[in-house]
Protein backbone atom coordinates (compact mmCIF):
# COMPACT_ATOMS: atom_id res chain seq x y z
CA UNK A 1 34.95 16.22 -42.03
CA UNK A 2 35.61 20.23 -43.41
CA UNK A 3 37.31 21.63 -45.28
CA UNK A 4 39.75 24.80 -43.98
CA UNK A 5 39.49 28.16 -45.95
CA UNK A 6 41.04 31.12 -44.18
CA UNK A 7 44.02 33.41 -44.67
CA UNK A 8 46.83 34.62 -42.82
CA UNK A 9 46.14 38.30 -41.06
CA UNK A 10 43.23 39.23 -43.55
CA UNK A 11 45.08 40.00 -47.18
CA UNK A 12 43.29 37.37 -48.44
CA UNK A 13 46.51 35.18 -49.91
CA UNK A 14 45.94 32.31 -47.95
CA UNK A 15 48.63 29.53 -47.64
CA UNK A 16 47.36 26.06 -49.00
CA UNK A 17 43.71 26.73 -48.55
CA UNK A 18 44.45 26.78 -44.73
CA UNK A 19 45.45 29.47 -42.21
CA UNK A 20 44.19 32.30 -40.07
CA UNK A 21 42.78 35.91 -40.42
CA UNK A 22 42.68 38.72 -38.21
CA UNK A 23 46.08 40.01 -36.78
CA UNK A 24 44.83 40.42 -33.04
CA UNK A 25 41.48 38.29 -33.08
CA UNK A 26 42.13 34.64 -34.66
CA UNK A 27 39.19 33.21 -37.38
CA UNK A 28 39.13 30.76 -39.62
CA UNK A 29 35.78 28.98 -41.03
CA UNK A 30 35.18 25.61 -42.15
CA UNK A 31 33.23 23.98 -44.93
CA UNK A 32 31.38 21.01 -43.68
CA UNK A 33 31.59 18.23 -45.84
CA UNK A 34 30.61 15.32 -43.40
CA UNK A 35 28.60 16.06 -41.32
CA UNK A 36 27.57 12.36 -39.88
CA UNK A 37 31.27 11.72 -38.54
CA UNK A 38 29.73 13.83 -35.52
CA UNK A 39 33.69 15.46 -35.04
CA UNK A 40 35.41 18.34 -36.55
CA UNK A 41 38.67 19.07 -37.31
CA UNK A 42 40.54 22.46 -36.71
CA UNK A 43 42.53 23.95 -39.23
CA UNK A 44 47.03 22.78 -38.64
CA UNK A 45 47.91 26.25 -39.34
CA UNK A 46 45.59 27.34 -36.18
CA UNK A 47 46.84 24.48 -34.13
CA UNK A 48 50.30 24.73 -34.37
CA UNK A 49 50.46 28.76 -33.68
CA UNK A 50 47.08 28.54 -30.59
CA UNK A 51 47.18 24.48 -29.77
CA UNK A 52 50.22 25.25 -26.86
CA UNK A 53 47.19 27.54 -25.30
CA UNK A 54 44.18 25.16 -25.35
CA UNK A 55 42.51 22.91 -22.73
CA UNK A 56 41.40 19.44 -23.35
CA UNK A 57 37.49 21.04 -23.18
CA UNK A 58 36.82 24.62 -24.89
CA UNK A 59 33.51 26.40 -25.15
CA UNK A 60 31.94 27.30 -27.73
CA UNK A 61 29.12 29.88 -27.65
CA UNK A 62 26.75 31.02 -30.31
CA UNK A 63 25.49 34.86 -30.78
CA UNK A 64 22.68 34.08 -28.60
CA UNK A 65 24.82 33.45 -25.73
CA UNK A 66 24.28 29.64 -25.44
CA UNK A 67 27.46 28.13 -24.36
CA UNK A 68 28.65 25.07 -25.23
CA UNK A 69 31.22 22.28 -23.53
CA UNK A 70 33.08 20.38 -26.45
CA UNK A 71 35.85 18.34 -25.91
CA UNK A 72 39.28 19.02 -27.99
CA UNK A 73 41.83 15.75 -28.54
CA UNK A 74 45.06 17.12 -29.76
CA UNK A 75 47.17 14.57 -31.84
CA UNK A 76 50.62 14.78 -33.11
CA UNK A 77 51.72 16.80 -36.50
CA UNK A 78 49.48 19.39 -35.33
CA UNK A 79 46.47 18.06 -35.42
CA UNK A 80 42.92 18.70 -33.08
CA UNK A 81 39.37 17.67 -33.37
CA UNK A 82 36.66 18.96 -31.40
CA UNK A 83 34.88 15.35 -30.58
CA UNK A 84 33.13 14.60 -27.49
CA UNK A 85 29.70 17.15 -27.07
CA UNK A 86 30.21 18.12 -30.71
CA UNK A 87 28.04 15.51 -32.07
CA UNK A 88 25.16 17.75 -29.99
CA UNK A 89 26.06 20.65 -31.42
CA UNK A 90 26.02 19.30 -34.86
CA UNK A 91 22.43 17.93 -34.32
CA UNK A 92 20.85 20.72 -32.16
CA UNK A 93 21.93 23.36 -35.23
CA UNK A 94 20.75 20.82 -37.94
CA UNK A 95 24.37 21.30 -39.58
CA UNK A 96 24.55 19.74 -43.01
CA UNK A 97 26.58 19.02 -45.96
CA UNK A 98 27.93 22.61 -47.43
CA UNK A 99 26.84 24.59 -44.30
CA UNK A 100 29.78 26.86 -43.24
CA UNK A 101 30.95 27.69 -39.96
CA UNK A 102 32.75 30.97 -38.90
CA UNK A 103 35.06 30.40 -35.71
CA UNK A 104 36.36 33.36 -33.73
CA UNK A 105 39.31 32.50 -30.95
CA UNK A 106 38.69 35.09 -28.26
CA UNK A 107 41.49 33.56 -25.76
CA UNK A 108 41.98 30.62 -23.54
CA UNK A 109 38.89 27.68 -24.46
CA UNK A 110 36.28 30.56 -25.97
CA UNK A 111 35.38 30.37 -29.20
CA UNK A 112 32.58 32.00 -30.72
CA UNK A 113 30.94 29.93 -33.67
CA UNK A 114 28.35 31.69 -36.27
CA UNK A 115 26.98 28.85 -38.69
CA UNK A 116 25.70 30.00 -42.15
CA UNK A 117 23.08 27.46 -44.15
CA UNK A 118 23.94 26.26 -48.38
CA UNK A 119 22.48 29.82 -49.01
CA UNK A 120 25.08 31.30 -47.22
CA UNK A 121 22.44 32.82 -44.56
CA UNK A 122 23.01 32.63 -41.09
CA UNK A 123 20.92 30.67 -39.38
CA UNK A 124 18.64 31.84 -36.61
CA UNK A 125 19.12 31.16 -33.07
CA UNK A 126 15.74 31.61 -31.01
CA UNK A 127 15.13 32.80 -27.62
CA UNK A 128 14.56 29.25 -26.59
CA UNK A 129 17.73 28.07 -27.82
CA UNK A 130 18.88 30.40 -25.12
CA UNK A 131 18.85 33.95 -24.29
CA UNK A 132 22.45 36.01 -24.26
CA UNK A 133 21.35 38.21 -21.50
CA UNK A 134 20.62 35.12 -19.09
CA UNK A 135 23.50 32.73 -20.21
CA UNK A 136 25.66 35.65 -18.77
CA UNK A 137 24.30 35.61 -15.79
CA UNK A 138 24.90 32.18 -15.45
CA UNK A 139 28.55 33.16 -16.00
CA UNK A 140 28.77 36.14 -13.86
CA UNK A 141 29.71 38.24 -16.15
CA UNK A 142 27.11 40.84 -16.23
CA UNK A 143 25.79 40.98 -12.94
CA UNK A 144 27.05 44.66 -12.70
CA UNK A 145 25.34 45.91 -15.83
CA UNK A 146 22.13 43.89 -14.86
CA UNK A 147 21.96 45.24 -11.44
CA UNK A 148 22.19 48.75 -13.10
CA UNK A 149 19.51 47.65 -15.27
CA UNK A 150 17.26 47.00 -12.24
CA UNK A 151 18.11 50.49 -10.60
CA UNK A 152 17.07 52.30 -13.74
CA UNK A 153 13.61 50.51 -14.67
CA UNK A 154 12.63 50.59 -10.38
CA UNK A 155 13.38 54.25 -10.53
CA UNK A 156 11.34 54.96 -13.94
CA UNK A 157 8.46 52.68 -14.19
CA UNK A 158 7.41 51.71 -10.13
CA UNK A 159 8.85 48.44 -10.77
CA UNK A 160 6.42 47.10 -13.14
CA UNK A 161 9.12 46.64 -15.93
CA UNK A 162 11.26 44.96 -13.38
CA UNK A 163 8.66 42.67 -12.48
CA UNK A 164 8.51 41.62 -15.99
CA UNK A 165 12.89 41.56 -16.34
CA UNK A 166 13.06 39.18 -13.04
CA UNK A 167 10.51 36.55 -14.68
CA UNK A 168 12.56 36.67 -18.16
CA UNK A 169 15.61 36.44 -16.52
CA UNK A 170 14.21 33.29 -14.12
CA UNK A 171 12.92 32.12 -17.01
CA UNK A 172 15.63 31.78 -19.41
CA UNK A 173 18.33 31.34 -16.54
CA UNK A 174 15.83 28.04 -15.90
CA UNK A 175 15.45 26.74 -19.62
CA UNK A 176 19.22 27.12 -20.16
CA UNK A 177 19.90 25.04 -16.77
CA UNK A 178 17.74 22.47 -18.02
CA UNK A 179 19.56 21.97 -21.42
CA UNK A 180 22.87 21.81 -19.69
CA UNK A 181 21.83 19.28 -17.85
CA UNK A 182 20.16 17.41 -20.30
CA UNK A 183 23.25 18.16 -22.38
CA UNK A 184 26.03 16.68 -19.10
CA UNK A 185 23.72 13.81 -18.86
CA UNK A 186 24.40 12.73 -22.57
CA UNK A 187 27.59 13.56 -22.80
CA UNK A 188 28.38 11.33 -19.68
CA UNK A 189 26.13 8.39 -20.78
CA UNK A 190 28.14 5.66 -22.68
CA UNK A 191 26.46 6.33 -25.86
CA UNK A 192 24.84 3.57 -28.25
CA UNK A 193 21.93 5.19 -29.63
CA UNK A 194 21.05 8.00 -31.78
CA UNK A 195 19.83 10.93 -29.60
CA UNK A 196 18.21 14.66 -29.70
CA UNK A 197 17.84 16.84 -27.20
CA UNK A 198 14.46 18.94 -27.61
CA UNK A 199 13.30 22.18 -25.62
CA UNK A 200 9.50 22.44 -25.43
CA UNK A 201 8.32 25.61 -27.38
CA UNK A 202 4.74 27.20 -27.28
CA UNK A 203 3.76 25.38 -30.09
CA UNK A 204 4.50 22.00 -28.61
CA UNK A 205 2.90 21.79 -25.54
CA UNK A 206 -0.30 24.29 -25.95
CA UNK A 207 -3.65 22.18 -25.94
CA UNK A 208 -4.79 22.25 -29.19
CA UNK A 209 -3.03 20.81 -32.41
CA UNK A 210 0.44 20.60 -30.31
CA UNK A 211 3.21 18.85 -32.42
CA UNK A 212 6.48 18.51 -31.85
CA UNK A 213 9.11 19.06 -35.12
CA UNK A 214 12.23 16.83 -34.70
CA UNK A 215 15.70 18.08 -35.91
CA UNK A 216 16.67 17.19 -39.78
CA UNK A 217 20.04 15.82 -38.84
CA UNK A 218 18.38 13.38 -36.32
CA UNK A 219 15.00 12.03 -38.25
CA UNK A 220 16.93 11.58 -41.27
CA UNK A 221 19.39 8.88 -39.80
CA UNK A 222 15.97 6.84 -38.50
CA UNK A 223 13.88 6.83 -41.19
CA UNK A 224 13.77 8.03 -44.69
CA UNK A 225 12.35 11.05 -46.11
CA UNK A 226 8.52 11.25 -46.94
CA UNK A 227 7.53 8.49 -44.37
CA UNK A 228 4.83 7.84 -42.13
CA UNK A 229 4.86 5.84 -39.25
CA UNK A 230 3.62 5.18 -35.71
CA UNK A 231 6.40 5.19 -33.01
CA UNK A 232 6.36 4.43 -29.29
CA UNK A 233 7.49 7.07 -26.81
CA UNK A 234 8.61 5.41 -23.37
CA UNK A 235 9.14 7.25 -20.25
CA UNK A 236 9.46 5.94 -17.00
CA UNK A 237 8.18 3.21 -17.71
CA UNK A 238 4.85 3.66 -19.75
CA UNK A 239 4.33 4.28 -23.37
CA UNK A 240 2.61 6.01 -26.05
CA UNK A 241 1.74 5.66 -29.68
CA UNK A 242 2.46 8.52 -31.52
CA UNK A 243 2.36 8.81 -35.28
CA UNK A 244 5.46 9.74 -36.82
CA UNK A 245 6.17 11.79 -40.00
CA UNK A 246 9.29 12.79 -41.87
CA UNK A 247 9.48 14.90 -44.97
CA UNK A 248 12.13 16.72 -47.04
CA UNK A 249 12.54 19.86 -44.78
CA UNK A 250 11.63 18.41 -41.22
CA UNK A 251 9.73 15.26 -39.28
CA UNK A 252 7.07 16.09 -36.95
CA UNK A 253 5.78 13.82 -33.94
CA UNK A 254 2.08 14.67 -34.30
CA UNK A 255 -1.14 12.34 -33.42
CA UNK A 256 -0.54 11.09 -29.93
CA UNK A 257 1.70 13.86 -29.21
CA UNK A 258 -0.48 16.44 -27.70
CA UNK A 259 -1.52 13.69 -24.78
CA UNK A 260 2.62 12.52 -24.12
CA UNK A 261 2.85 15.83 -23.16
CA UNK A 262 -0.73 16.55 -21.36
CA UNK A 263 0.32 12.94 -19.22
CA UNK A 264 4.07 14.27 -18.50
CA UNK A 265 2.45 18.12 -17.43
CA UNK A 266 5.05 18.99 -19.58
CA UNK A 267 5.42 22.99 -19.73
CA UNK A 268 7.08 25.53 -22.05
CA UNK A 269 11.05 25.65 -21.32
CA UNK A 270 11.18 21.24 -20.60
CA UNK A 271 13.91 19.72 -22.09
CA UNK A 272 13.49 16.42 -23.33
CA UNK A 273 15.76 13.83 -24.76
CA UNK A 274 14.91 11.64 -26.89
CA UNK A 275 16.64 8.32 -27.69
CA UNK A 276 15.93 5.72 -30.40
CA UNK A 277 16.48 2.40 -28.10
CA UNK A 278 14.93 -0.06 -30.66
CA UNK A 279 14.79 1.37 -34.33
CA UNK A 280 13.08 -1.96 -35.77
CA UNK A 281 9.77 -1.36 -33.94
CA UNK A 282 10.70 2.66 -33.58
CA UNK A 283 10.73 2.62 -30.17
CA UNK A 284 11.81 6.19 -28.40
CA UNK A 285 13.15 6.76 -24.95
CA UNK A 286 12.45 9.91 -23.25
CA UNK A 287 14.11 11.59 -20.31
CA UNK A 288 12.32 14.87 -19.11
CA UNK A 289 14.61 17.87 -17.30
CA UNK A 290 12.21 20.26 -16.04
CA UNK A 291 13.19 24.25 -16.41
């Protein structure tokens, strides 16, 4: 649940706490105020004057360029929820009580989302969240200005700088095709079990004093804060201990960690979900998607 504060073409009168800004681009931002019921309701005022126009699925994409597939059920008296695929985007962000979250309708399904923390700082979104520059590739948008790009670094440099452009570009084009698998895959899977989807940073595969931090959202619903604990990761079919801690500000996997990931070769750009399938004896699924 959220509450709706916006107001109606930027004056800043409002109507009932609920409406929308911006006479030609459509915003309105919402107060989270539950964030475990893993939906999120859109503001009446937005749906009755923009519902007519939406799809049953509408992306939403964060400023750096990751796009996401959410799924939007319309009821009567003018009210929508984005449900299905938002429960992901709730946990990958770590969105909590009193976070805010800044929508912009730019037409059709796209929305863009900015998300601002209980200081009212935007968060950061890293470059292995996604890169902007390869997520529009992936949509075709830029292949024009990127192609330019390529003519003007060849003709300055001798190619060396677009050596270096191909491998970011294969590189983040591959990390964001993993997540969106991982991400279909989930979203498909009749769910029963709590679930995060992880990609591998520097940090948490190099070979000394690797661990792995595990989103707030998700480690708090296992286990309490300030715990320590030894879990079992499982993947296809073997196991390993790994010790398990969770304190006020984030939960790391840590001993036993660095050789999960030395055993599954697994390389900077994986995607991994993880899935608590027995939370008495803290037993974790994981499914690997290679980038």
């Amino acid at each position: 649940m959220a509450k709706d504060y916006s107001t109606e073409k930027g004056d800043g009168s409002g109507s009932n706490g609920c409406g929308i800004y911006g006479a030609k681009v459509p915003k309105f931002f919402k107060i989270v105020s539950n964030p475990g019921e893993h939906r999120l309701r859109l503001p009446p005022e937005f749906t009755r004057k923009y519902g007519h126009n939406l799809p049953d699925c509408v992306s939403l994409k964060v400023p750096n360029g990751l796009l996401w597939k959410v799924e939007l059920q319309i009821h009567s008296n003018h009210e929508a929820w984005l449900h299905r695929g938002w429960r992901l985007f709730e946990e990958y962000y770590s969105i909590q009580l009193g976070h805010l979250l800044l929508f912009k309708y730019v037409g059709k399904e796209h929305f863009e989302v900015h998300i601002f923390d209980t200081t009212a700082t935007e968060i950061q979104y890293s470059y292995y969240d996604s890169l902007e520059r390869n997520a529009e590739i992936l949509a075709g948008k830029s292949m024009g200005r990127e192609n330019q790009d390529v003519d003007d670094i060849d003709e300055h440099s001798g190619g060396t700088e677009l050596k270096q452009v191909q491998q970011r570009a294969r590189d983040g084009n591959n990390i964001f095709e993993a997540y969106t698998r991982a991400s279909i895959f989930m979203s498909k899977k009749p769910i029963k079990n709590l679930f995060s989807i992880v990609v591998m940073h520097p940090s948490y595969v190099s070979n000394q004093r690797s661990a792995l931090h595990i989103p707030p959202v998700f480690s708090k619903a296992i286990l309490p804060v300030k715990v320590t604990s030894s879990i079992l990761l499982v993947s296809e079919g073997k196991t390993w201990p790994v010790r398990y801690i969770c304190g006020k500000k984030r939960a790391s996997l840590t001993s036993g960690w660095r050789e999960f990931a030395g055993d599954n070769d697994l390389k900077v750009g994986d995607v991994c979900v993880f899935e608590v399938s027995n939370r008495i004896n803290l037993t974790w699924d994981v499914i690997i998607f290679r980038a």
